[in-house]
Protein backbone atom coordinates (compact mmCIF):
# COMPACT_ATOMS: atom_id res chain seq x y z
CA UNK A 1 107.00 120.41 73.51
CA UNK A 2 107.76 116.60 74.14
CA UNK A 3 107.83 113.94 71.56
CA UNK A 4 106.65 111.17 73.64
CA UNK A 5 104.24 110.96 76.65
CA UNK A 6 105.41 111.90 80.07
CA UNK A 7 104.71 107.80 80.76
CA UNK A 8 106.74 106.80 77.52
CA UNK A 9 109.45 108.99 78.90
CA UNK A 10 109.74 107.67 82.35
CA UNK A 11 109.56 104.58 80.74
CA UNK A 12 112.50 104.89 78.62
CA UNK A 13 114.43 106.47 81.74
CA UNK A 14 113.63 103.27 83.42
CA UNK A 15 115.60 101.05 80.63
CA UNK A 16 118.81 99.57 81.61
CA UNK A 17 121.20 96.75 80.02
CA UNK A 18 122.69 94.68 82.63
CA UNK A 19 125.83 93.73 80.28
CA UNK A 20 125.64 96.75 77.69
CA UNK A 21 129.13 95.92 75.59
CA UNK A 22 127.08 92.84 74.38
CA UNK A 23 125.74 95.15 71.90
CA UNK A 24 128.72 95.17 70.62
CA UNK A 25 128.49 91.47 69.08
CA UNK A 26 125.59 93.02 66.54
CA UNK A 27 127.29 93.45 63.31
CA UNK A 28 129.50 90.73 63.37
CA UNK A 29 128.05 88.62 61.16
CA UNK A 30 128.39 91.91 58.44
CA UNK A 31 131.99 92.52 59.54
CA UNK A 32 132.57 88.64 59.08
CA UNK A 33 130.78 88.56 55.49
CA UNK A 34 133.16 91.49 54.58
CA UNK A 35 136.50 91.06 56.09
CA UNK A 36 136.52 87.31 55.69
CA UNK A 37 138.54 86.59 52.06
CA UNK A 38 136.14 85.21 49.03
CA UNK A 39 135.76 81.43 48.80
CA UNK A 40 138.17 80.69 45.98
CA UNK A 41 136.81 80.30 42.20
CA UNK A 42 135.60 76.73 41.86
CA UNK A 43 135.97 75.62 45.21
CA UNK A 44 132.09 76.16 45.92
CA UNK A 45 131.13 72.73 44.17
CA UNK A 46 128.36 74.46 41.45
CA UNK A 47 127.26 72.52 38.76
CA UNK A 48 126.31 74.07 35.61
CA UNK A 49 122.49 72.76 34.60
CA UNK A 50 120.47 73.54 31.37
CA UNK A 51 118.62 76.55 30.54
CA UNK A 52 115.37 74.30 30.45
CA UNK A 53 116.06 73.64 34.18
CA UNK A 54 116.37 77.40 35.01
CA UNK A 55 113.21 78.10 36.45
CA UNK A 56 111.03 80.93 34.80
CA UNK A 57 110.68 84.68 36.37
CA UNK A 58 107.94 84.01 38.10
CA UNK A 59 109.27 81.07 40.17
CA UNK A 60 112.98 83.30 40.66
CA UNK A 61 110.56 86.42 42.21
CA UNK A 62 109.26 83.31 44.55
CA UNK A 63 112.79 81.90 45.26
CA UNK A 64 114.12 85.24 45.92
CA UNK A 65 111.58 86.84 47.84
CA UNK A 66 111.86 83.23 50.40
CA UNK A 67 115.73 84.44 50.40
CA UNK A 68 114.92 87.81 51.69
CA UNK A 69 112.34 86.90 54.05
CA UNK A 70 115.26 84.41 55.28
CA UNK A 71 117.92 86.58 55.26
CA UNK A 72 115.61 88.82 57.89
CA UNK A 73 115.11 86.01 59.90
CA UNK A 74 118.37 85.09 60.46
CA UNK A 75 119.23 88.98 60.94
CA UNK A 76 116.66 89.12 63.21
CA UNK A 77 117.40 86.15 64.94
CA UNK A 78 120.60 87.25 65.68
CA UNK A 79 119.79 90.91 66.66
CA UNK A 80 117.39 89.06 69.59
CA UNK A 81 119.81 86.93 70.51
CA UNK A 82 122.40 89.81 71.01
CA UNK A 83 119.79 92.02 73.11
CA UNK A 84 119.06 89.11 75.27
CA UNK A 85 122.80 88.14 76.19
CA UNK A 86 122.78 92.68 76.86
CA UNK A 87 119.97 91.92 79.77
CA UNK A 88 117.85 94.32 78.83
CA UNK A 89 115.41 95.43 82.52
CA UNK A 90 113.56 98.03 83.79
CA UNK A 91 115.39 99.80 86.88
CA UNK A 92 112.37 101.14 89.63
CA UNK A 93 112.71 102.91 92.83
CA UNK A 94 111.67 101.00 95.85
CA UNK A 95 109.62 102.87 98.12
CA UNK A 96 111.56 104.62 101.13
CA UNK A 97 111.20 103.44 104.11
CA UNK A 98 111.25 105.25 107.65
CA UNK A 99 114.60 104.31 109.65
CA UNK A 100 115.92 104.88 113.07
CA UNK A 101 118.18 102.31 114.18
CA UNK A 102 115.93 101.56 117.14
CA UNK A 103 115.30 98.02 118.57
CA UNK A 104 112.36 97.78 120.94
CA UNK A 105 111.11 95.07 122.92
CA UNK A 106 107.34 95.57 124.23
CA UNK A 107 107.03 94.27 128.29
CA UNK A 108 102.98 93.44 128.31
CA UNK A 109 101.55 92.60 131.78
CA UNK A 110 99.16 89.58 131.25
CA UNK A 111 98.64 89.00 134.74
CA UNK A 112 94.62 88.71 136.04
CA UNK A 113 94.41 92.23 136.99
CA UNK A 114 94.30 93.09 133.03
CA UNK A 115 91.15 91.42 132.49
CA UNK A 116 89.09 94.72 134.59
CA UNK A 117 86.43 96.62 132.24
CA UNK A 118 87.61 99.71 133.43
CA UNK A 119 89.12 101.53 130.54
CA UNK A 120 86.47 102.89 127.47
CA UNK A 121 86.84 102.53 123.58
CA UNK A 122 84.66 103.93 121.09
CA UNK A 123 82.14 104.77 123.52
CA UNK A 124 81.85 100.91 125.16
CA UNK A 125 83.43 100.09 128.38
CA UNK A 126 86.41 97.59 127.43
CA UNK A 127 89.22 95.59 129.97
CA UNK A 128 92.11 96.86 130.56
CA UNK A 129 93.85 94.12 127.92
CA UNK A 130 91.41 95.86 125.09
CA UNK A 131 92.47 99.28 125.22
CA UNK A 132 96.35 98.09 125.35
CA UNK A 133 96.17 95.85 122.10
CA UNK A 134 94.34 98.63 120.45
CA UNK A 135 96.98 101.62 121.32
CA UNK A 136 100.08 98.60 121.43
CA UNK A 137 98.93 97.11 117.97
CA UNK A 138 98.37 101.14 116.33
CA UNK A 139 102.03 102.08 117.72
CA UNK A 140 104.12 99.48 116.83
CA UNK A 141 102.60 99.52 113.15
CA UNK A 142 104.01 103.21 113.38
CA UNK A 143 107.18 102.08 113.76
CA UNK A 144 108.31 100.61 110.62
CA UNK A 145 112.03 100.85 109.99
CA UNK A 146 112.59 99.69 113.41
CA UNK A 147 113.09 96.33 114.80
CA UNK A 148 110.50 95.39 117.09
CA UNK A 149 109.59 92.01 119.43
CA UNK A 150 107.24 91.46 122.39
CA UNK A 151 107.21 89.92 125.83
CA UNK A 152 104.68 89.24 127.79
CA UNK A 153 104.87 88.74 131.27
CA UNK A 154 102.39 86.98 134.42
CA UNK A 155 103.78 84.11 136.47
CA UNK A 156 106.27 83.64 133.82
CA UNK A 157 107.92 85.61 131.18
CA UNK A 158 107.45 84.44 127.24
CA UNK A 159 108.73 85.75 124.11
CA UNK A 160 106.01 86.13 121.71
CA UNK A 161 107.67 87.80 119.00
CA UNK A 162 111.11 88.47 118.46
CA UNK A 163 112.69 91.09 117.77
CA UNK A 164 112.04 91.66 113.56
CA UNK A 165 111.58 94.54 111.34
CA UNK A 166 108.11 92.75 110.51
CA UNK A 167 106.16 95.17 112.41
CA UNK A 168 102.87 93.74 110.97
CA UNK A 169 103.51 89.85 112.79
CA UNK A 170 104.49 91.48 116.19
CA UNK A 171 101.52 93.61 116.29
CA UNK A 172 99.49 90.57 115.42
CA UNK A 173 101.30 88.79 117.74
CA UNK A 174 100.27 91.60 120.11
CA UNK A 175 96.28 91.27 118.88
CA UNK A 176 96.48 87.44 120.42
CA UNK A 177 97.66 87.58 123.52
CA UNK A 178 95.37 86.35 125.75
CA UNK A 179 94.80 86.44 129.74
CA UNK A 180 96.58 82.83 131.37
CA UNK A 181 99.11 81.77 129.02
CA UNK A 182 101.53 82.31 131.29
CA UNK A 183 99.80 82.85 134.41
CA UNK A 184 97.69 85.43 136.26
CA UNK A 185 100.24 86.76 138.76
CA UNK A 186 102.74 89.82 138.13
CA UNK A 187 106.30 89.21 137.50
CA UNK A 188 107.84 92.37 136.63
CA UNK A 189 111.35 92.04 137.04
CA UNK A 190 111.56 88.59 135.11
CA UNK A 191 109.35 90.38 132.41
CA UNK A 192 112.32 93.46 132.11
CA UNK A 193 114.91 90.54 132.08
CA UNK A 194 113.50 88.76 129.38
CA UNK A 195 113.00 91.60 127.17
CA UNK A 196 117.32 92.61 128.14
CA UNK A 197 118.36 88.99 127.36
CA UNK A 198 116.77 89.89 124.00
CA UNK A 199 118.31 92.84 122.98
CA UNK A 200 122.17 92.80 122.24
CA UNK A 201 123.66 96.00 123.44
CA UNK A 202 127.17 96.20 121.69
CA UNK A 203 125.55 98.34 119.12
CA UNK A 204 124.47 101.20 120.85
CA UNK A 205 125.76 104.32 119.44
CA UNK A 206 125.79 108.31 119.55
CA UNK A 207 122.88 110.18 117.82
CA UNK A 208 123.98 112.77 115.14
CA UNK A 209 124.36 116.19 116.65
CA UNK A 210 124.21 114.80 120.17
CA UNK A 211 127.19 114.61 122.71
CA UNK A 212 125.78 112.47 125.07
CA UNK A 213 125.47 108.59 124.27
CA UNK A 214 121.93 107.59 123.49
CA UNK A 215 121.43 103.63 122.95
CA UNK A 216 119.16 102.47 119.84
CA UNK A 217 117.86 99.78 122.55
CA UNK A 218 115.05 100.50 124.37
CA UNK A 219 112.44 98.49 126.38
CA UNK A 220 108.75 99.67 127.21
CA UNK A 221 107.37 97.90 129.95
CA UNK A 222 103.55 98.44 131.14
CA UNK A 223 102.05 96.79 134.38
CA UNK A 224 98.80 97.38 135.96
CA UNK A 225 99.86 95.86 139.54
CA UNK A 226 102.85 95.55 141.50
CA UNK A 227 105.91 92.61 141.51
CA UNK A 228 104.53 89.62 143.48
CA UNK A 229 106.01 86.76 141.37
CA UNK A 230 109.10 85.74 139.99
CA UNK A 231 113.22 85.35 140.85
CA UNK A 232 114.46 89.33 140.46
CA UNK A 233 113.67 92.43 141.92
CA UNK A 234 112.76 95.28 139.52
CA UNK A 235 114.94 97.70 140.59
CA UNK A 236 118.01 95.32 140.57
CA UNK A 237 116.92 94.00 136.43
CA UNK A 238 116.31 97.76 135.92
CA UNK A 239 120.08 98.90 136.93
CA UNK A 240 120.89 95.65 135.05
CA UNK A 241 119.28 97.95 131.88
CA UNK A 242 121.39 101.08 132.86
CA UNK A 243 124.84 99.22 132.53
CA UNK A 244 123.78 97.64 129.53
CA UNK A 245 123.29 100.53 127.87
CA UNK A 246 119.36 100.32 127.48
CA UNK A 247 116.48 102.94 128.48
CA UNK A 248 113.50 101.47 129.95
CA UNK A 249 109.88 103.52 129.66
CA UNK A 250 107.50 102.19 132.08
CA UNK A 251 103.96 102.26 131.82
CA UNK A 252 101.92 102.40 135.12
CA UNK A 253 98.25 101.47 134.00
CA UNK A 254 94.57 101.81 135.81
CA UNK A 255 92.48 104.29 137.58
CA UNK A 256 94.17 103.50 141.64
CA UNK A 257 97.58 102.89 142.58
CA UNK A 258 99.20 101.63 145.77
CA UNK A 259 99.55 105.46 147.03
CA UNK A 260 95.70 105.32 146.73
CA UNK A 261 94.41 101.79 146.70
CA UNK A 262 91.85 102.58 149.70
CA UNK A 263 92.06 98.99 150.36
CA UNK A 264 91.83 97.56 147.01
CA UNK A 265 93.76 95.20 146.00
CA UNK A 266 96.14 94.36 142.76
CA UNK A 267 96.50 98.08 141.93
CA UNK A 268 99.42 99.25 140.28
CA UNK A 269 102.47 100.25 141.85
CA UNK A 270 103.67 103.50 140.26
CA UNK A 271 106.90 104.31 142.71
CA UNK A 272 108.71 101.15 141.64
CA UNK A 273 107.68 101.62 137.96
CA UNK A 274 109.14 105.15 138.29
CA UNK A 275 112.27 104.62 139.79
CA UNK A 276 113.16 101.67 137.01
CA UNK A 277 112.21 104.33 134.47
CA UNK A 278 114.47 107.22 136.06
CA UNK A 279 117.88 104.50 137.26
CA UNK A 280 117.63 103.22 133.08
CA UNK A 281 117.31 106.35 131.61
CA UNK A 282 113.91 106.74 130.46
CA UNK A 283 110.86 108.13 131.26
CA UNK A 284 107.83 107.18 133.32
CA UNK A 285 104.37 107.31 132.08
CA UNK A 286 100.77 107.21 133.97
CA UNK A 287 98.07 106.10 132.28
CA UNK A 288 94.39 106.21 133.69
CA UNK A 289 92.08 105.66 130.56
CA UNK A 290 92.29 105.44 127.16
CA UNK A 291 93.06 108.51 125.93
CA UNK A 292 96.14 108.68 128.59
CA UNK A 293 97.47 105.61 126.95
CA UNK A 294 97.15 107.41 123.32
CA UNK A 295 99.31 110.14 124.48
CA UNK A 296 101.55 107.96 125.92
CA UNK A 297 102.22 106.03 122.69
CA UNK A 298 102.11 109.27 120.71
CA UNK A 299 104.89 110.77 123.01
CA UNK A 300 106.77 107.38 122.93
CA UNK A 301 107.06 108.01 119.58
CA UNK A 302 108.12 111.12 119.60
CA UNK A 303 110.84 110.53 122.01
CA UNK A 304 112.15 107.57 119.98
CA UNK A 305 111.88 109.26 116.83
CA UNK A 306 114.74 110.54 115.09
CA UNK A 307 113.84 108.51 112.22
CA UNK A 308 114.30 109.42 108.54
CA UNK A 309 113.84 108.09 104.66
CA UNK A 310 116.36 105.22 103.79
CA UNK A 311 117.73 105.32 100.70
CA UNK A 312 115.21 104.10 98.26
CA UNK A 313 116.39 100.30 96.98
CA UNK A 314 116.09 99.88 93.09
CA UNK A 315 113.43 97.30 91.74
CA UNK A 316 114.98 95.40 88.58
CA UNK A 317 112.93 93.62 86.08
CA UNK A 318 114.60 91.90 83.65
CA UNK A 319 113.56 91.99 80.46
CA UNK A 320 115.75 89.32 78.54
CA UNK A 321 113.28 86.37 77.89
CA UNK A 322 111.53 88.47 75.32
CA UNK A 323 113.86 89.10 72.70
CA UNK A 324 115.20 85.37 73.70
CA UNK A 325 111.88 84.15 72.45
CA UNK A 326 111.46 86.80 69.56
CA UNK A 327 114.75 84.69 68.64
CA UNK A 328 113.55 80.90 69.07
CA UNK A 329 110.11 81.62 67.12
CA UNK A 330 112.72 83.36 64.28
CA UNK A 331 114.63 79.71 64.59
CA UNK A 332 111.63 78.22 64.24
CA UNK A 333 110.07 80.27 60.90
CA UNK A 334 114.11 79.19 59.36
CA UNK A 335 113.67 75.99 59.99
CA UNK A 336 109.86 75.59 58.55
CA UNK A 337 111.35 77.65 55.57
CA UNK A 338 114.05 74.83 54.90
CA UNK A 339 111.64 72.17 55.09
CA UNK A 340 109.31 73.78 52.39
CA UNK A 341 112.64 74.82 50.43
């Protein structure tokens, strides 16, 4: 049967001295009182008074009982100051993280073409942009332990997050992208070239139990039309990827492509997205509605996923300042006691 609670235990086990030799110091003042040779006979300065001056039994009880009471005090005193210079603190285990090593950078299409209401969430017809920031925002939460930045890509190419293990602020960052702020065309290969220049890929390393290299840089691009702005060809940027060392996933999003179009215009091309997919490395995805894209994060995921618990990092509290005020109110009570004395 235990003697103490099962949370007086773990609290106990969670005790720690951060300089435990300090202890140590505690019976000094004893071994200095003992070892220490006798003041000399006479040499203390006493002067002998009258009897009549003597004060009565009463009045000695008093005086002595004020002597005790000191005597704790300074004991006390000096027993708070000694567990304060020990550092007493509570040791805690951090909560465990999931790791992988991975760095991803996000390629969003922002061009026009993302603005259709062709794609349906929670039973309402959304755009195209909806259903992405919904899946986008839901995966890269997922990924905590990895390090994580966006680009988003139109005209232009912009960095709107960094790469950071903050997984919350990039999926934000995600959340507010809007249609225009970087124009309404599609620049594919500048978007992939971006999210390269952002990635450094000197670390990319072997997987455990794998003989083949695998690089912990990856890039998942998504596009709903096909390359018609910008300085670089996708295929060129996405052989660019394969002697860097980086896998590229590309997303090919709406209902039509440019096999199919019938005439319609700003669909997606899906044979350029799949050959930058296959010359990286990676894998090519087609999404036509919502619940395509789903499974296409989900299996994302999976295929990036190799990720396990970090070693848990210990929480310290430190504990000193309470015996270190225990000892200034006990330097306090001694120095109220003099003043009455």
């Amino acid at each position: 049967m235990a003697l103490l609670p099962a949370s007086a235990s773990a609290l106990l086990s969670a005790l720690d001295l951060a300089t435990p030799l300090a202890l140590l110091l505690l019976p000094l003042p004893w071994l200095a009182a003992r070892l220490l040779p006798a003041e000399a006979e006479g040499s203390s300065g006493a002067l002998r008074v009258p009897a009549s001056l003597v004060p009565d039994a009463g009045e000695a009880g008093a005086i002595a009982s004020r002597g005790r009471r000191r005597t704790w005090l300074i004991w006390t005193l000096w027993a708070a100051l000694v567990l304060a210079v020990a550092g007493p603190r509570l040791v805690l285990s951090g909560v465990a993280l999931p790791a992988s090593g991975r760095e991803i950078m996000l390629a969003m299409d922002l061009s026009g073409s993302m603005e259709r209401r062709d794609f349906a969430l929670d039973g309402e017809t959304v755009s195209r942009l909806q259903a992405v920031k919904r899946v986008g925002a839901d995966f890269i939460r997922r990924r905590a332990g990895d390090r994580i930045g966006l680009v988003i890509f139109a005209d232009q190419a912009y960095v709107a997050a960094s790469p950071t293990f903050d997984t919350a602020s990039v999926a934000r960052a995600l959340e507010e992208a809007g249609i225009g702020l970087v124009g309404r065309s599609t620049g594919i290969g500048d978007g992939l070239g971006l999210a390269l220049r952002r990635l450094d890929p000197r670390d990319a390393g072997t997987e455990a139990g794998q003989l083949a290299p695998v690089s912990a840089k990856v890039v998942v691009l998504l596009s709903d039309g096909a390359n018609n702005a910008g300085q670089t060809a996708p295929r060129d940027v996405a052989a660019l990827a394969r002697d860097l060392g980086i896998r590229v996933h590309t997303i090919a999003l709406g209902p039509r492509d440019l096999a199919n179009a019938d005439g319609e215009q700003d669909v997606v091309d899906t044979e350029t997205l799949r050959e930058m997919a296959e010359v990286s490395g990676g894998r090519a995805f087609r999404v036509k509605t919502t619940e395509d894209l789903v499974a296409v994060a989900d299996s994302i995921d999976a295929i990036e996923g190799g990720r396990a618990k970090a070693p848990p990092v210990p929480l310290r509290r430190d504990l000193w300042p309470w015996p270190a005020a225990l000892a200034l109110l006990c330097a306090a009570a001694l120095l109220a006691s003099r003043r009455r004395a």
